[in-house]
N, C-alpha and C. Protein backbone atom coordinates (compact mmCIF):
# COMPACT_ATOMS: atom_id res chain seq x y z
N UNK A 1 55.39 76.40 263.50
CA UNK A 1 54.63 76.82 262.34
C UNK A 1 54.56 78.34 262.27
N UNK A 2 54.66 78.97 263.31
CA UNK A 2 54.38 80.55 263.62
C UNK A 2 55.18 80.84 262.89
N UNK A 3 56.66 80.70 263.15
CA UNK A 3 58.05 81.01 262.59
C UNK A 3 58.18 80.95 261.52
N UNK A 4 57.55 79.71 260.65
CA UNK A 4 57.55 79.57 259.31
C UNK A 4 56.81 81.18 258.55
N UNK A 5 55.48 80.91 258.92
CA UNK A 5 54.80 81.98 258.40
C UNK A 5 55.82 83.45 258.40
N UNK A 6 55.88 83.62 259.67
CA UNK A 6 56.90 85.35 259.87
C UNK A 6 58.11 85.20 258.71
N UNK A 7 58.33 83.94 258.90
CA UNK A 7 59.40 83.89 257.81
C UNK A 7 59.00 84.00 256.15
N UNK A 8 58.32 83.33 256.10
CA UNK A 8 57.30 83.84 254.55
C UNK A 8 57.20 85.16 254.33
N UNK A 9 56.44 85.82 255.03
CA UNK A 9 55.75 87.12 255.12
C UNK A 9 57.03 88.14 255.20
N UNK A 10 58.46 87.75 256.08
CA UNK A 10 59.41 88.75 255.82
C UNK A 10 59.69 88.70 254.56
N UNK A 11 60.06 86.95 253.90
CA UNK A 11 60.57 87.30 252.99
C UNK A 11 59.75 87.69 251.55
N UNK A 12 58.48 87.58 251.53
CA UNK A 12 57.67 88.34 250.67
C UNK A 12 57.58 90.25 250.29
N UNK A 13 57.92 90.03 251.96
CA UNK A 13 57.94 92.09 252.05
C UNK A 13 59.63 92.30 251.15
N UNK A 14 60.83 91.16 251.89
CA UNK A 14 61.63 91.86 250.41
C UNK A 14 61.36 91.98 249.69
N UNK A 15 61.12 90.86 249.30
CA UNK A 15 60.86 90.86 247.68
C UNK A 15 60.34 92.30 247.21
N UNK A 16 59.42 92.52 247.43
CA UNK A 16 58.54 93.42 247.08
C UNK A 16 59.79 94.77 246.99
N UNK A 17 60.32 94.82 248.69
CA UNK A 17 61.04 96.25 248.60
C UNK A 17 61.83 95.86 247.20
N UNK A 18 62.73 94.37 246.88
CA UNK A 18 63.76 94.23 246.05
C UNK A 18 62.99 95.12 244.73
N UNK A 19 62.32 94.68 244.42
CA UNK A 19 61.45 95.28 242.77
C UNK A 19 60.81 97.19 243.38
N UNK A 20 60.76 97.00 244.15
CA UNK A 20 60.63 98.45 244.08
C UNK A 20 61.76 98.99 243.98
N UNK A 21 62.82 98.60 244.58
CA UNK A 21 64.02 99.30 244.93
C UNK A 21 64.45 99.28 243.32
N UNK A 22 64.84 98.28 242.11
CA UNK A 22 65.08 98.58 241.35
C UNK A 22 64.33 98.84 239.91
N UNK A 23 62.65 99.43 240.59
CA UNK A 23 61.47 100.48 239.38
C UNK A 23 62.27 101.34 239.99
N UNK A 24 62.52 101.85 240.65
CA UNK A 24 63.05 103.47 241.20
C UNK A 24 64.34 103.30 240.28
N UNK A 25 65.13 102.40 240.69
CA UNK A 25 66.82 102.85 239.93
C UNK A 25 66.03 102.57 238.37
N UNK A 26 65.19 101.72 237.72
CA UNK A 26 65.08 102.33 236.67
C UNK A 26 64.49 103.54 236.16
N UNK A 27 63.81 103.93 237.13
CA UNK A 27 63.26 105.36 236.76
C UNK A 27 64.50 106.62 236.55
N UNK A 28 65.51 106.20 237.40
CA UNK A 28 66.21 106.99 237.42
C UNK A 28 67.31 107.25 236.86
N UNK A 29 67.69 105.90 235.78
CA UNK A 29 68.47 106.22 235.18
C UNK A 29 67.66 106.47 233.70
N UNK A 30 66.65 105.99 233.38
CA UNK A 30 66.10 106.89 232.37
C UNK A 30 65.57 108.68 232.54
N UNK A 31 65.52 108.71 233.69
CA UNK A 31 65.88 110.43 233.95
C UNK A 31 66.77 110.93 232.88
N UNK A 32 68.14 110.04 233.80
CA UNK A 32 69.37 110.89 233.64
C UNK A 32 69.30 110.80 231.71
N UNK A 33 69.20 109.84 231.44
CA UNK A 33 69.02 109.51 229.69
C UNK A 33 68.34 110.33 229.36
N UNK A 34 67.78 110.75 229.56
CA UNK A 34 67.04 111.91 229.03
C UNK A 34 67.16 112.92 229.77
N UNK A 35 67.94 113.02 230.36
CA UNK A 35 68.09 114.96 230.34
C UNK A 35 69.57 114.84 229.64
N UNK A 36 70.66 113.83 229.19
CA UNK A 36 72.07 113.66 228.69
C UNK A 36 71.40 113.64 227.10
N UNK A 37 70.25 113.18 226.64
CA UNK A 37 70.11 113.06 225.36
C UNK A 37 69.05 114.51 225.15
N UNK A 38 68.71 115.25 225.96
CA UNK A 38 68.61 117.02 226.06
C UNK A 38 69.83 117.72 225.94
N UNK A 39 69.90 117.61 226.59
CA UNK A 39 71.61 118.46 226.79
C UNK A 39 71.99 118.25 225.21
N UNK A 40 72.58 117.15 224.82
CA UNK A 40 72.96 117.16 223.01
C UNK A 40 72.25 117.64 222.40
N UNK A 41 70.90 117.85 222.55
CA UNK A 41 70.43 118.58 221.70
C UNK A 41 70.44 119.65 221.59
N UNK A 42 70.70 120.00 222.93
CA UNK A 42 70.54 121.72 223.44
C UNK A 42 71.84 122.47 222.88
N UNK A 43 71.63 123.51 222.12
CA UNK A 43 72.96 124.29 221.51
C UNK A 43 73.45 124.98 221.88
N UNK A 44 72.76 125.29 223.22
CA UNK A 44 73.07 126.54 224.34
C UNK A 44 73.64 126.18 225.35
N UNK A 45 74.85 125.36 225.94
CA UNK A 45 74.97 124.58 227.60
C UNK A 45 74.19 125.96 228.34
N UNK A 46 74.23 125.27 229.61
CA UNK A 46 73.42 125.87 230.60
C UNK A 46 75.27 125.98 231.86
N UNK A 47 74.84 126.87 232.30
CA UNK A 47 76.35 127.61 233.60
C UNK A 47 75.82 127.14 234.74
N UNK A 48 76.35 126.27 235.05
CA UNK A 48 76.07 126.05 236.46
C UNK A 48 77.13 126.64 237.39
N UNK A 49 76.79 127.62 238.14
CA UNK A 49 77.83 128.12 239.06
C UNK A 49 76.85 128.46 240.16
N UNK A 50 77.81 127.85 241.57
CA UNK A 50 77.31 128.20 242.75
C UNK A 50 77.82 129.16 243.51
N UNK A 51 78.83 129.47 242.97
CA UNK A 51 79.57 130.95 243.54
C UNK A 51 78.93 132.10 242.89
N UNK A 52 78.34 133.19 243.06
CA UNK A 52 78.45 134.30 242.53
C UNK A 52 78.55 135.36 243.63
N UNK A 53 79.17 136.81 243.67
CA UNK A 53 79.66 137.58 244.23
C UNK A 53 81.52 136.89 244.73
N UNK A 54 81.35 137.16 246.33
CA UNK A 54 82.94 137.64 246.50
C UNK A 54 83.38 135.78 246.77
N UNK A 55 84.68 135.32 247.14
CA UNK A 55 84.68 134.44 247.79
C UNK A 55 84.72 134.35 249.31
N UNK A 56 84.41 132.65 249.74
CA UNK A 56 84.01 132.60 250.68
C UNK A 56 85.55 133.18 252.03
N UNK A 57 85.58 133.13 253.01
CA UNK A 57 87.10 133.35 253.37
C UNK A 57 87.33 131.83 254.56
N UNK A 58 88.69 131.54 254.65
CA UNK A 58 88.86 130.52 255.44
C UNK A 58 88.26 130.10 256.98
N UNK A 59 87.81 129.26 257.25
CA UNK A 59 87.17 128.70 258.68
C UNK A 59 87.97 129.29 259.53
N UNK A 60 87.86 129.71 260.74
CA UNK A 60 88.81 129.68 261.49
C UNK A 60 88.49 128.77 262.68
N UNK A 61 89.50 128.44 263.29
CA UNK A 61 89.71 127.00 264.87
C UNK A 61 89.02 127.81 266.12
């Protein structure tokens, strides 16, 4: 009977992670929807650059 229970109780805690796990992925793809339906609106793009000044020079062994 012990076993049963642990077994309930694990599989209740999925559950739970399962629906959390996908409120988060929906949170997050309505993010992205809305910063992609910003951006169209926006008339200005924005520069994303991670280089500025010289470049980097090769690794050496």
């Amino acid at each position: 009977m012990f076993e049963y229970e642990l077994h309930r109780l694990r599989s209740a805690d999925l559950i739970r992670e399962a629906q959390n796990d996908r409120l988060v992925r929906e949170i997050v793809r309505g993010r992205r929807a809305a910063r992609r339906e910003a951006g169209r609106q926006d008339t200005e793009s924005e520069v994303h650059t991670s280089r500025l000044g010289r470049p980097r020079s090769a690794r050496t062994a």
